[in-house]
PDBML (XML) file of the C-alpha atoms, coordinates in Angstrom:
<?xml version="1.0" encoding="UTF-8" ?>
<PDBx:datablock datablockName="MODEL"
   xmlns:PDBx="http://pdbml.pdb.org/schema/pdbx-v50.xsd"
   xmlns:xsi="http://www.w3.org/2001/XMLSchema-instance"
   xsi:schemaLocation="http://pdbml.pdb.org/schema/pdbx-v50.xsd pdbx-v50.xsd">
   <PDBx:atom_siteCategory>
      <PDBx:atom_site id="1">
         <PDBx:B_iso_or_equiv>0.00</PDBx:B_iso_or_equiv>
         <PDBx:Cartn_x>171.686</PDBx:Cartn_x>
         <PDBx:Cartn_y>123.733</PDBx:Cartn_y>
         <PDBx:Cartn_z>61.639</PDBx:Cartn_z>
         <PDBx:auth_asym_id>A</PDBx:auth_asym_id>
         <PDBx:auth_atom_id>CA</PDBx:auth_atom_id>
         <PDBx:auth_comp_id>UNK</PDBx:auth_comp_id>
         <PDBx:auth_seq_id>1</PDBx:auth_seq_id>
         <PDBx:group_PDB>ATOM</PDBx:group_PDB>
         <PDBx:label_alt_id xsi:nil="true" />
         <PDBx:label_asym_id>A</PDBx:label_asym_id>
         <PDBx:label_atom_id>CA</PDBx:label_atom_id>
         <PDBx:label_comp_id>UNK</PDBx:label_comp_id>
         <PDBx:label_entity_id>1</PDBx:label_entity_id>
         <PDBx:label_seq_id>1</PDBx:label_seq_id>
         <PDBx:occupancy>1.00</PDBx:occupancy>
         <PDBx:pdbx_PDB_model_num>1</PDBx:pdbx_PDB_model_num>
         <PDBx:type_symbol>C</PDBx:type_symbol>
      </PDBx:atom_site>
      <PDBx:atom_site id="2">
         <PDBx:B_iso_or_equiv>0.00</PDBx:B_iso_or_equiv>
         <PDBx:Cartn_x>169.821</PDBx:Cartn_x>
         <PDBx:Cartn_y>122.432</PDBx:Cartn_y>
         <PDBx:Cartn_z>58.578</PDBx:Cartn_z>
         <PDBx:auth_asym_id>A</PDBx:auth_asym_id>
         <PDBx:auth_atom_id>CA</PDBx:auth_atom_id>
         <PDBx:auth_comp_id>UNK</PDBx:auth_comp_id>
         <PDBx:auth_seq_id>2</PDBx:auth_seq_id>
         <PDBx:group_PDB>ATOM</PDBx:group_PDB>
         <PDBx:label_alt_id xsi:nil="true" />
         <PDBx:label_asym_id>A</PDBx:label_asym_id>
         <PDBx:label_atom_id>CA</PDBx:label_atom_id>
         <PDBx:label_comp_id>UNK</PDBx:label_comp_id>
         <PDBx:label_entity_id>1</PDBx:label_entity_id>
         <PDBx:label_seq_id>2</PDBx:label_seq_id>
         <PDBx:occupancy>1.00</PDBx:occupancy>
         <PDBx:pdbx_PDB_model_num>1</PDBx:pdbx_PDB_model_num>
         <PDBx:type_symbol>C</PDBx:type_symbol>
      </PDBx:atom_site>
      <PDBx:atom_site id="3">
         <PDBx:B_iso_or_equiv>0.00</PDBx:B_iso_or_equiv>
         <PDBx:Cartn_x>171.489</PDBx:Cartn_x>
         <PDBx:Cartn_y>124.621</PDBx:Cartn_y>
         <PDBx:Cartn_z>56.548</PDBx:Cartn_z>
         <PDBx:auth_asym_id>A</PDBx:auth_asym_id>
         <PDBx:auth_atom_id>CA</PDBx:auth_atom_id>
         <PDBx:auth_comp_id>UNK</PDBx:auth_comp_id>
         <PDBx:auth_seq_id>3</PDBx:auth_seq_id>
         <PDBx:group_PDB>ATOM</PDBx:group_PDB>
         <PDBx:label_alt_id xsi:nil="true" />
         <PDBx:label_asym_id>A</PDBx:label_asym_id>
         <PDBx:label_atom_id>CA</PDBx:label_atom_id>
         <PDBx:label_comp_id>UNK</PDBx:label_comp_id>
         <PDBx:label_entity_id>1</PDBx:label_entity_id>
         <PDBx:label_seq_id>3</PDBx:label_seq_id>
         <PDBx:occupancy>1.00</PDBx:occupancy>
         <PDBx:pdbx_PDB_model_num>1</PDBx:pdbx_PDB_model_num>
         <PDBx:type_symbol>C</PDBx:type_symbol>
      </PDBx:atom_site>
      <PDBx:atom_site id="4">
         <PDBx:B_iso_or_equiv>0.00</PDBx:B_iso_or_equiv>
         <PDBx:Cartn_x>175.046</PDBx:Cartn_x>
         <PDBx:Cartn_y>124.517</PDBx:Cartn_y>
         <PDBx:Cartn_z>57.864</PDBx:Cartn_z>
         <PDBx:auth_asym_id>A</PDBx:auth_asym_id>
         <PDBx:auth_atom_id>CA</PDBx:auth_atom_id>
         <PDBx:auth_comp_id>UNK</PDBx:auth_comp_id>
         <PDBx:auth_seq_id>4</PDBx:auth_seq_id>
         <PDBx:group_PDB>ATOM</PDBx:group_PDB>
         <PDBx:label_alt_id xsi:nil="true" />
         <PDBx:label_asym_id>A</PDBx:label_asym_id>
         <PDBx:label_atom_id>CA</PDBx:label_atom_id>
         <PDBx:label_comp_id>UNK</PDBx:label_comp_id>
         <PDBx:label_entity_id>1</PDBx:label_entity_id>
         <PDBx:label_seq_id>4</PDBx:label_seq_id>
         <PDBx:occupancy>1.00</PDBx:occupancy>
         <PDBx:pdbx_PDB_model_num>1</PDBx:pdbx_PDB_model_num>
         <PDBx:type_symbol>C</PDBx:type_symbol>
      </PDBx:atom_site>
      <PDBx:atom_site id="5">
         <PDBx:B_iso_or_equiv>0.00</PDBx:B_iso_or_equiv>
         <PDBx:Cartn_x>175.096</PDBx:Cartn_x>
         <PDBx:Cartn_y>120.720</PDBx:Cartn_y>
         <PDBx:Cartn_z>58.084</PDBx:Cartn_z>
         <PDBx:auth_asym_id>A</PDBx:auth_asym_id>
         <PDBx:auth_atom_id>CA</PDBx:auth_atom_id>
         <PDBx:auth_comp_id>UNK</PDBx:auth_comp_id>
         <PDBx:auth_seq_id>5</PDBx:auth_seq_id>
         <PDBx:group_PDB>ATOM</PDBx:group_PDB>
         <PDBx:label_alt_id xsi:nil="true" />
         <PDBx:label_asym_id>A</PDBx:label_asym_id>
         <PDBx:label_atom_id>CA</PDBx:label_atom_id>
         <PDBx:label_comp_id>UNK</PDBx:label_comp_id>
         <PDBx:label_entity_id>1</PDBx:label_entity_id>
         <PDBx:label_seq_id>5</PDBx:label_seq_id>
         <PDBx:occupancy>1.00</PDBx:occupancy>
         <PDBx:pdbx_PDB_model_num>1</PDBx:pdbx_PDB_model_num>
         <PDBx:type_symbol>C</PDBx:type_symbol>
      </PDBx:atom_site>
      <PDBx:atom_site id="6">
         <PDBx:B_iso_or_equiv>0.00</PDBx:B_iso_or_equiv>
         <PDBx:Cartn_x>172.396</PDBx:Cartn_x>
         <PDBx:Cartn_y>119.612</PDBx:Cartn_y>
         <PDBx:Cartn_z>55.471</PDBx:Cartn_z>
         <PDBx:auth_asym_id>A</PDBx:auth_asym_id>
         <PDBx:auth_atom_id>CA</PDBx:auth_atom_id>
         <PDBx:auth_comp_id>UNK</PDBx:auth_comp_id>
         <PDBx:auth_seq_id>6</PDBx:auth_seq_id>
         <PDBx:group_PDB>ATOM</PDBx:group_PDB>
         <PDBx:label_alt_id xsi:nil="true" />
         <PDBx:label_asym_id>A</PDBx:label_asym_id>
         <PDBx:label_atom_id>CA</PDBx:label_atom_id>
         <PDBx:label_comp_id>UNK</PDBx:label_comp_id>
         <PDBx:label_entity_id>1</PDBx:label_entity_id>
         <PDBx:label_seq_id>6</PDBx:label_seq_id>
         <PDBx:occupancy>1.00</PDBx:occupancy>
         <PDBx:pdbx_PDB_model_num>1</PDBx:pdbx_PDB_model_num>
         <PDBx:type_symbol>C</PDBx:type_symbol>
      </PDBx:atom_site>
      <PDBx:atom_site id="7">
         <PDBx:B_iso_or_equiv>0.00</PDBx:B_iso_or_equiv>
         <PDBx:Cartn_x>173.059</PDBx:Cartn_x>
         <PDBx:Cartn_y>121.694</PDBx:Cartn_y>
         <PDBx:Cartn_z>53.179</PDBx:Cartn_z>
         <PDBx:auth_asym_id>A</PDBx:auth_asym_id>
         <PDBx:auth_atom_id>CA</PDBx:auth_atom_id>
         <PDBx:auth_comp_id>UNK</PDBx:auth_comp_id>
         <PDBx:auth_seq_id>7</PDBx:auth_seq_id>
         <PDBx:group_PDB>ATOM</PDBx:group_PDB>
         <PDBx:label_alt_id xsi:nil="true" />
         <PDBx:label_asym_id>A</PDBx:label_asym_id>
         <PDBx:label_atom_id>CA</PDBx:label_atom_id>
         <PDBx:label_comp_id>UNK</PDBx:label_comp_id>
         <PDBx:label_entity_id>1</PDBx:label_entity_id>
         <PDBx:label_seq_id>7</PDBx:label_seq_id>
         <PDBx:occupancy>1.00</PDBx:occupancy>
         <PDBx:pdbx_PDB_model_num>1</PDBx:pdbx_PDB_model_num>
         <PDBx:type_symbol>C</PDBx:type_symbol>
      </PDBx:atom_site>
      <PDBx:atom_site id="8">
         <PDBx:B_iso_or_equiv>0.00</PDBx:B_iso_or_equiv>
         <PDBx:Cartn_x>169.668</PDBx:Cartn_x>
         <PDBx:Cartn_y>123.294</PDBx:Cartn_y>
         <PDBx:Cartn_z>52.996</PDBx:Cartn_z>
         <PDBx:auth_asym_id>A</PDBx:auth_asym_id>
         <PDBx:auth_atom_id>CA</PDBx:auth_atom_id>
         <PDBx:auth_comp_id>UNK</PDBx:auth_comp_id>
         <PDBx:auth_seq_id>8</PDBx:auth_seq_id>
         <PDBx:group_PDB>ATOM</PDBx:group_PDB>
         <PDBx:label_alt_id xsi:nil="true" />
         <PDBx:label_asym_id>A</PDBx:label_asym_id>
         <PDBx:label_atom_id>CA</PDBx:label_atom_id>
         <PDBx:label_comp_id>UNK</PDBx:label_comp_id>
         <PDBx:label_entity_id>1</PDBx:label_entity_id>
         <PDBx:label_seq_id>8</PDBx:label_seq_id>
         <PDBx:occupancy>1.00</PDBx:occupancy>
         <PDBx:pdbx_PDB_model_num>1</PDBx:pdbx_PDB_model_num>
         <PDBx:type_symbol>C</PDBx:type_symbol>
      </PDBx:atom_site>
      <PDBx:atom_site id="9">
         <PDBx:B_iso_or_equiv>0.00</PDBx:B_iso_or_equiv>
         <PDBx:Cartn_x>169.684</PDBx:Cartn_x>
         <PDBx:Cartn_y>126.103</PDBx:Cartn_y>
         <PDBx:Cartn_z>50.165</PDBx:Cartn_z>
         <PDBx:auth_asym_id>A</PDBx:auth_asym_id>
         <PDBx:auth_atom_id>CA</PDBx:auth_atom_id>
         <PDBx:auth_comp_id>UNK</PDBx:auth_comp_id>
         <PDBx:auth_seq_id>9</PDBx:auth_seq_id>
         <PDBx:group_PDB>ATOM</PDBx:group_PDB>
         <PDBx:label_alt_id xsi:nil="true" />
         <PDBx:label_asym_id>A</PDBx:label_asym_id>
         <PDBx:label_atom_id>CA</PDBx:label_atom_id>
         <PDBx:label_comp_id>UNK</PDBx:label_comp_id>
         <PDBx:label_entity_id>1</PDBx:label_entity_id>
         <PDBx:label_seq_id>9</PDBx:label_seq_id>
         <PDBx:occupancy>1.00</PDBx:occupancy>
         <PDBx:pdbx_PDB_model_num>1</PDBx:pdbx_PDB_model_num>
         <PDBx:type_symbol>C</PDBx:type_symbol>
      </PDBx:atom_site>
      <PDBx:atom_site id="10">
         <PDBx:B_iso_or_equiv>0.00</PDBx:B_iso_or_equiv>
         <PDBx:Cartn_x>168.736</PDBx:Cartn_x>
         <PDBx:Cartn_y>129.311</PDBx:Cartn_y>
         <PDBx:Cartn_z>51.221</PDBx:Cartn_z>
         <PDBx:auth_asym_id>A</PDBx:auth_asym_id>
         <PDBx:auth_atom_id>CA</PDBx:auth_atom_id>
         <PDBx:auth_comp_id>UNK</PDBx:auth_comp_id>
         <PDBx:auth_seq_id>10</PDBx:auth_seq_id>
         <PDBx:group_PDB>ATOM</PDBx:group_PDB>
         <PDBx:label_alt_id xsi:nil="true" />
         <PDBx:label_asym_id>A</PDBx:label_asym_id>
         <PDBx:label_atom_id>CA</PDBx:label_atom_id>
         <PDBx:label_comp_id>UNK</PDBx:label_comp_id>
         <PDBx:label_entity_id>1</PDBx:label_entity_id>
         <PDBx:label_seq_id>10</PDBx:label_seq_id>
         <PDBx:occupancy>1.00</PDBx:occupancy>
         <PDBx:pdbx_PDB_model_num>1</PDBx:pdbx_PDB_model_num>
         <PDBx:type_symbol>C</PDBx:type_symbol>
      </PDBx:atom_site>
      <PDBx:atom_site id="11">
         <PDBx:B_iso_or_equiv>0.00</PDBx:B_iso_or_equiv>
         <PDBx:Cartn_x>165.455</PDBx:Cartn_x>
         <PDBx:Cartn_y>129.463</PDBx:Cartn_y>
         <PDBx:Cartn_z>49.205</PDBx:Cartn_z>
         <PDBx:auth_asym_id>A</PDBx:auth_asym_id>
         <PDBx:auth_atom_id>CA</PDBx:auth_atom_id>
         <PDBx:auth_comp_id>UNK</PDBx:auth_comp_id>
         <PDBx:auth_seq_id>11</PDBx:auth_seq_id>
         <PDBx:group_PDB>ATOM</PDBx:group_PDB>
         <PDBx:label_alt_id xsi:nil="true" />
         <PDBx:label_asym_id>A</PDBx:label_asym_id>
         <PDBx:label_atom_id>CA</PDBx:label_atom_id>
         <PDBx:label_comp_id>UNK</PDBx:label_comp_id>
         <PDBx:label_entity_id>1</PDBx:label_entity_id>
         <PDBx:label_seq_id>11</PDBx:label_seq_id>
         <PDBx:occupancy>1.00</PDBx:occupancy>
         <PDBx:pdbx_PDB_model_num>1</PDBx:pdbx_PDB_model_num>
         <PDBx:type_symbol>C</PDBx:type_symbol>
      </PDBx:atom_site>
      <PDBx:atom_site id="12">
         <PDBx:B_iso_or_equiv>0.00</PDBx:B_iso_or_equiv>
         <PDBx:Cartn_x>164.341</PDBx:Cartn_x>
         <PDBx:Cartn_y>126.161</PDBx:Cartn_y>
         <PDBx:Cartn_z>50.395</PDBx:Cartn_z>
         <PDBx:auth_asym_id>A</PDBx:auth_asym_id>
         <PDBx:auth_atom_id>CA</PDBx:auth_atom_id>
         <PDBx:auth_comp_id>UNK</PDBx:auth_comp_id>
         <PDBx:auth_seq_id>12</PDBx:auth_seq_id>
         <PDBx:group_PDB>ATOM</PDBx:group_PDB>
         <PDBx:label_alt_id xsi:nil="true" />
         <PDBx:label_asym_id>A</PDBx:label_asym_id>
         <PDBx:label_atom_id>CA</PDBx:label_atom_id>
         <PDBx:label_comp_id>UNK</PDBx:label_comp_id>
         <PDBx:label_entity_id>1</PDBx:label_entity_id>
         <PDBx:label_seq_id>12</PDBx:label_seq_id>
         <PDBx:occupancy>1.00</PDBx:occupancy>
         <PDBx:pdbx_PDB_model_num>1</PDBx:pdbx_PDB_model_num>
         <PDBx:type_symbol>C</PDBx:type_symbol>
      </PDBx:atom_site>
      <PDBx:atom_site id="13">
         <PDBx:B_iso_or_equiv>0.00</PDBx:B_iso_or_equiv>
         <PDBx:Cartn_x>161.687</PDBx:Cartn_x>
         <PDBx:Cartn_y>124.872</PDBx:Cartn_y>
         <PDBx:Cartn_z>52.917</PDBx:Cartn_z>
         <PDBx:auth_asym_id>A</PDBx:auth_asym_id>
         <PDBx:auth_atom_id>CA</PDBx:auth_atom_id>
         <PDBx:auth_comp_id>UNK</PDBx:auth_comp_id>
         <PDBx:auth_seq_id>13</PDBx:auth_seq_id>
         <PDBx:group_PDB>ATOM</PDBx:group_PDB>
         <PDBx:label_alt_id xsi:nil="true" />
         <PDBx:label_asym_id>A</PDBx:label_asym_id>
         <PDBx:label_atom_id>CA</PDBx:label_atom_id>
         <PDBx:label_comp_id>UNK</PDBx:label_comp_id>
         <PDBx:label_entity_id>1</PDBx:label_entity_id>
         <PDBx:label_seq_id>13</PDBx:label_seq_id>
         <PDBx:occupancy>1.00</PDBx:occupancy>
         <PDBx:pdbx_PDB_model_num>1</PDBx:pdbx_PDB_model_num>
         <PDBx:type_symbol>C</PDBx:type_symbol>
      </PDBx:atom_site>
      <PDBx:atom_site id="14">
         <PDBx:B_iso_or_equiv>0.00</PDBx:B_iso_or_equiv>
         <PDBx:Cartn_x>160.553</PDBx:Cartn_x>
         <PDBx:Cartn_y>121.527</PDBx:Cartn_y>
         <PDBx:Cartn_z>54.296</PDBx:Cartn_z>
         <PDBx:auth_asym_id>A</PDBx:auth_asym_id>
         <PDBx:auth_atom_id>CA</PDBx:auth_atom_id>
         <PDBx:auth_comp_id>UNK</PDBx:auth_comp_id>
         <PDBx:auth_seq_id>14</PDBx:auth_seq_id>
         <PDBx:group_PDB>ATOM</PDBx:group_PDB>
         <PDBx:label_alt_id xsi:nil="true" />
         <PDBx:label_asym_id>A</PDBx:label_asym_id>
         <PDBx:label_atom_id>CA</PDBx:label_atom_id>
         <PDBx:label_comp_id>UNK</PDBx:label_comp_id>
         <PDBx:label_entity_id>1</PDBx:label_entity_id>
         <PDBx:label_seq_id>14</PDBx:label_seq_id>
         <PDBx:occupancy>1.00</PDBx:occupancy>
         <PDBx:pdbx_PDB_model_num>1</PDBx:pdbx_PDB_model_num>
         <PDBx:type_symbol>C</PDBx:type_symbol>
      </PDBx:atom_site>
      <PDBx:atom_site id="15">
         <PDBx:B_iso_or_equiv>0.00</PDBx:B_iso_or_equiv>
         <PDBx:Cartn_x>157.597</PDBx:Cartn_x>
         <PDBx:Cartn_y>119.707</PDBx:Cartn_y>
         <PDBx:Cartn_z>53.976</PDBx:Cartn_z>
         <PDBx:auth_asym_id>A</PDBx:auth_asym_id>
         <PDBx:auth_atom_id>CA</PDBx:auth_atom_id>
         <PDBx:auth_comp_id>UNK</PDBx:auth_comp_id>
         <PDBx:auth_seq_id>15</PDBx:auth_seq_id>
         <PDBx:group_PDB>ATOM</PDBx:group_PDB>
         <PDBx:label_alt_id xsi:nil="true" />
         <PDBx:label_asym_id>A</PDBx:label_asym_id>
         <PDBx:label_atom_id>CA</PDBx:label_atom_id>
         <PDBx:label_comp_id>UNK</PDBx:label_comp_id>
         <PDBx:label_entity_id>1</PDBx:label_entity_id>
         <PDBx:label_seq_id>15</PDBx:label_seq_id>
         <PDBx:occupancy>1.00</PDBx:occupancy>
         <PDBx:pdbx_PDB_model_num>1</PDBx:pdbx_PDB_model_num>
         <PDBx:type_symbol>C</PDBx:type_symbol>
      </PDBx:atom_site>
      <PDBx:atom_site id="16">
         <PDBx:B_iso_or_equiv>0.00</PDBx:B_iso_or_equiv>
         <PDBx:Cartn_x>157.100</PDBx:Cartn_x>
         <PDBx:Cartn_y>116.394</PDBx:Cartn_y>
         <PDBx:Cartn_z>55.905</PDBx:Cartn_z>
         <PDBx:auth_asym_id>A</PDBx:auth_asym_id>
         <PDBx:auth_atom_id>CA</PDBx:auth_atom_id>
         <PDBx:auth_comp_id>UNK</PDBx:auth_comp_id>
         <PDBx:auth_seq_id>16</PDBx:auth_seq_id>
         <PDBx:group_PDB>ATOM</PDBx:group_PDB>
         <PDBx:label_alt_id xsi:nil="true" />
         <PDBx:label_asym_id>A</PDBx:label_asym_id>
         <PDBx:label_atom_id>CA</PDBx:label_atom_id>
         <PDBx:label_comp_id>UNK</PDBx:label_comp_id>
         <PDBx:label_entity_id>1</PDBx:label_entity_id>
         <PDBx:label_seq_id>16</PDBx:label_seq_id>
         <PDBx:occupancy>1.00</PDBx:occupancy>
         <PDBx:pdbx_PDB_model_num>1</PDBx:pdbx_PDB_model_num>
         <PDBx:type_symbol>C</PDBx:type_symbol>
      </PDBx:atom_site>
      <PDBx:atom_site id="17">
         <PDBx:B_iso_or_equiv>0.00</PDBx:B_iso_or_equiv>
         <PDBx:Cartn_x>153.517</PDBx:Cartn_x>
         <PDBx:Cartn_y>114.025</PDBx:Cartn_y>
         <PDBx:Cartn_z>55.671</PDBx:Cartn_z>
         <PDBx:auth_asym_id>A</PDBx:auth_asym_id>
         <PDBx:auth_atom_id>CA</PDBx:auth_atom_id>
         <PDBx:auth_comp_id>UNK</PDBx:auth_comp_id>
         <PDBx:auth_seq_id>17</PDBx:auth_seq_id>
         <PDBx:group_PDB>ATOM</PDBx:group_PDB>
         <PDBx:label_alt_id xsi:nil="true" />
         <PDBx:label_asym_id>A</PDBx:label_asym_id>
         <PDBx:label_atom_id>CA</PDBx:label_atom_id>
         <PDBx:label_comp_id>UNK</PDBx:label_comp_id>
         <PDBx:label_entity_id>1</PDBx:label_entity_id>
         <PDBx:label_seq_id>17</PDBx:label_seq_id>
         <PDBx:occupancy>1.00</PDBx:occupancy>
         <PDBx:pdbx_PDB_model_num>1</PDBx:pdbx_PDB_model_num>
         <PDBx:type_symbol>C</PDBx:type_symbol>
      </PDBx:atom_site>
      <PDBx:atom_site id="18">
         <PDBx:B_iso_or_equiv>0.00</PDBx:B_iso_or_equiv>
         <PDBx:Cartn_x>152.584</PDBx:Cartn_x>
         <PDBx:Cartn_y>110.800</PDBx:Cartn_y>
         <PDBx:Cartn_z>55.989</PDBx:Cartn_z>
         <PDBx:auth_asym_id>A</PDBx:auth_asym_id>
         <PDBx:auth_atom_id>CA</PDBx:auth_atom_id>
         <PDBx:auth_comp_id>UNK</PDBx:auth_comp_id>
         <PDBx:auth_seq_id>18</PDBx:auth_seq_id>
         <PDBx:group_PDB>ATOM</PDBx:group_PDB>
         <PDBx:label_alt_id xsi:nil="true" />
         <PDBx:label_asym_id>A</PDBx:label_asym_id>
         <PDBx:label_atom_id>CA</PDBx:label_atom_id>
         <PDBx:label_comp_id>UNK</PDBx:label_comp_id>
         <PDBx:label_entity_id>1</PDBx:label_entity_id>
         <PDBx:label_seq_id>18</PDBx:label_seq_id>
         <PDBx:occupancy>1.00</PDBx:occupancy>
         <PDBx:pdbx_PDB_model_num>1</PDBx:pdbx_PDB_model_num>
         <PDBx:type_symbol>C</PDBx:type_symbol>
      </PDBx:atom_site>
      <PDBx:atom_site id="19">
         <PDBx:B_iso_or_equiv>0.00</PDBx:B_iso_or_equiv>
         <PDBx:Cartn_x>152.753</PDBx:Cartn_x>
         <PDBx:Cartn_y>109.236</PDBx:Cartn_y>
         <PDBx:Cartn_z>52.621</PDBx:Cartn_z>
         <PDBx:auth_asym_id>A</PDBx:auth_asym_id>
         <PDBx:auth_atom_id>CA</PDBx:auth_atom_id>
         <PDBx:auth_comp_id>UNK</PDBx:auth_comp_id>
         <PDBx:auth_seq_id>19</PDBx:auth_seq_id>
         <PDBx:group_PDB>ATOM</PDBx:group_PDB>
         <PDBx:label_alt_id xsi:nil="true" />
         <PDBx:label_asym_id>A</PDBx:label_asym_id>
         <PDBx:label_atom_id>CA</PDBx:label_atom_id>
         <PDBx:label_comp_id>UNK</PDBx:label_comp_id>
         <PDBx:label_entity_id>1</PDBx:label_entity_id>
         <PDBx:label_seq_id>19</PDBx:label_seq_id>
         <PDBx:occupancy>1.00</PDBx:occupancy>
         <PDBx:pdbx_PDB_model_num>1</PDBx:pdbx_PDB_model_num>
         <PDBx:type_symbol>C</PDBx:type_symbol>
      </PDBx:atom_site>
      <PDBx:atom_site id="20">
         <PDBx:B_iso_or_equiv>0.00</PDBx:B_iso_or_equiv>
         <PDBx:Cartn_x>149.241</PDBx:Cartn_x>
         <PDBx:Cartn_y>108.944</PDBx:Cartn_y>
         <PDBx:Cartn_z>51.978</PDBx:Cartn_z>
         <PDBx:auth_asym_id>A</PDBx:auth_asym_id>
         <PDBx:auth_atom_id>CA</PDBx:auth_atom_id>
         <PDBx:auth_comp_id>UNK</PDBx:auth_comp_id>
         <PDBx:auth_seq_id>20</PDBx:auth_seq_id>
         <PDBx:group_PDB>ATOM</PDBx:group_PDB>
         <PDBx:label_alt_id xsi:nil="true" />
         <PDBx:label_asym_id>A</PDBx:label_asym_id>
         <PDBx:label_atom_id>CA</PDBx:label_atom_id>
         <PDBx:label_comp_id>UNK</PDBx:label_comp_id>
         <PDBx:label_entity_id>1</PDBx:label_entity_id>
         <PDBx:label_seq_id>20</PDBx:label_seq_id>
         <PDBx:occupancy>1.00</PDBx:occupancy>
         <PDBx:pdbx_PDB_model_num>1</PDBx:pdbx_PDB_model_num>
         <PDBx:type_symbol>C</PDBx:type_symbol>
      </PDBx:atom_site>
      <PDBx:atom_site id="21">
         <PDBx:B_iso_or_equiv>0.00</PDBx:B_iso_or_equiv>
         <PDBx:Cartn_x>148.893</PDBx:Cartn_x>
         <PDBx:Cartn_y>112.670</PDBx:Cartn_y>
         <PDBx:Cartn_z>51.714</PDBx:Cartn_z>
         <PDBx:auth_asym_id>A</PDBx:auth_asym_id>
         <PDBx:auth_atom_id>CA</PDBx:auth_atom_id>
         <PDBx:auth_comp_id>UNK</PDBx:auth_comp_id>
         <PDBx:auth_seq_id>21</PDBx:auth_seq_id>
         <PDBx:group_PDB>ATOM</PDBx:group_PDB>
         <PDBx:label_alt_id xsi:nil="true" />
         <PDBx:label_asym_id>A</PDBx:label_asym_id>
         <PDBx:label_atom_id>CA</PDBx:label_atom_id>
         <PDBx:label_comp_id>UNK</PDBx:label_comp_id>
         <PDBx:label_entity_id>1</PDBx:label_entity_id>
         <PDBx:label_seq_id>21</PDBx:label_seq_id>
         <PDBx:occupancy>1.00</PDBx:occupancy>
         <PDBx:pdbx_PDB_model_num>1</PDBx:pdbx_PDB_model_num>
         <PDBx:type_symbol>C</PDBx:type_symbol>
      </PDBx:atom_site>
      <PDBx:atom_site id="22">
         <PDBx:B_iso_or_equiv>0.00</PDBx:B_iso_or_equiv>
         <PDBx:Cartn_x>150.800</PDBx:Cartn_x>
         <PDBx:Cartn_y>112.332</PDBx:Cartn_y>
         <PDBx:Cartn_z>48.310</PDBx:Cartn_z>
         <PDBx:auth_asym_id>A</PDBx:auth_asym_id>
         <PDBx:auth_atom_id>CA</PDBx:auth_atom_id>
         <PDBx:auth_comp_id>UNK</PDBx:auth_comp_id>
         <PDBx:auth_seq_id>22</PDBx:auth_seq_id>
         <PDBx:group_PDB>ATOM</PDBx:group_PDB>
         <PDBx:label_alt_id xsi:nil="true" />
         <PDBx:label_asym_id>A</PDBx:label_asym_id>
         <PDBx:label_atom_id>CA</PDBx:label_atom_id>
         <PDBx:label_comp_id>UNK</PDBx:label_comp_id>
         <PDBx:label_entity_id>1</PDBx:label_entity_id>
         <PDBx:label_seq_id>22</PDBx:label_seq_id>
         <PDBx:occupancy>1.00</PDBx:occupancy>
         <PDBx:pdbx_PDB_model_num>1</PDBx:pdbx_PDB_model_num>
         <PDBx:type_symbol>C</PDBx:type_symbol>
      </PDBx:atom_site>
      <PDBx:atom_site id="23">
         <PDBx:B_iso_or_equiv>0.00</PDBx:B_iso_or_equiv>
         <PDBx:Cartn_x>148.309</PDBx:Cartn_x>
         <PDBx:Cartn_y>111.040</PDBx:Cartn_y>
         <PDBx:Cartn_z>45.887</PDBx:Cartn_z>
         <PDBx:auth_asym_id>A</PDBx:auth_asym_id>
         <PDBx:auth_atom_id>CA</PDBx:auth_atom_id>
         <PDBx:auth_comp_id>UNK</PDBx:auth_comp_id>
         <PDBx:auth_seq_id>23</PDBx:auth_seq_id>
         <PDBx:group_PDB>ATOM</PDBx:group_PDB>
         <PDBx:label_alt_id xsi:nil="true" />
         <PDBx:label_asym_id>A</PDBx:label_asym_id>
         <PDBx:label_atom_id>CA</PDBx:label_atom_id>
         <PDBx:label_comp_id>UNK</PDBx:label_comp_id>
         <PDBx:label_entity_id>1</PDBx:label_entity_id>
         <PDBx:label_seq_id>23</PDBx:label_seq_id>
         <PDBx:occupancy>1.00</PDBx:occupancy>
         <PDBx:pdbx_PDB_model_num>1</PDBx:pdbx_PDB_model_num>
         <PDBx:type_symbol>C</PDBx:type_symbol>
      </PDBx:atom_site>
      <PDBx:atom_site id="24">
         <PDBx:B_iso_or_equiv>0.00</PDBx:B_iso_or_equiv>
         <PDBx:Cartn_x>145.650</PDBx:Cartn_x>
         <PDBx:Cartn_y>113.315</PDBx:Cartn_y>
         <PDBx:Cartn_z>47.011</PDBx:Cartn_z>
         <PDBx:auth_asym_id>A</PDBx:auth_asym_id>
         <PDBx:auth_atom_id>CA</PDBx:auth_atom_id>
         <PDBx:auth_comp_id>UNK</PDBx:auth_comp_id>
         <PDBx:auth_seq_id>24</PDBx:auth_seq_id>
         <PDBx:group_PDB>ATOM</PDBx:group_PDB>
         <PDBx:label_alt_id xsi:nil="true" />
         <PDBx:label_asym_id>A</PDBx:label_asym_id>
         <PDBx:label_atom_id>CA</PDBx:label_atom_id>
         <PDBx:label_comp_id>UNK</PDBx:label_comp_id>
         <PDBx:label_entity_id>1</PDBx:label_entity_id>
         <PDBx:label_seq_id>24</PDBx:label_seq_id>
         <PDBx:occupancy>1.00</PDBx:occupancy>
         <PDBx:pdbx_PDB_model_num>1</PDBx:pdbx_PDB_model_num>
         <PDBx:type_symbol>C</PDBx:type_symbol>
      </PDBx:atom_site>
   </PDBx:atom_siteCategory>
</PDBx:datablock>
């Protein structure tokens, strides 16, 4: 579904985090 409708390229995966993950 992420691919049909979000247009999610084949070679592509997901990463989710709470934001203060980022600067570390």
């Amino acid at each position: 579904a992420e691919r049909r409708y979000g247009g999610v390229l084949d070679d592509e995966m997901l990463m989710a985090l709470p934001p203060e993950y980022l600067p570390r």
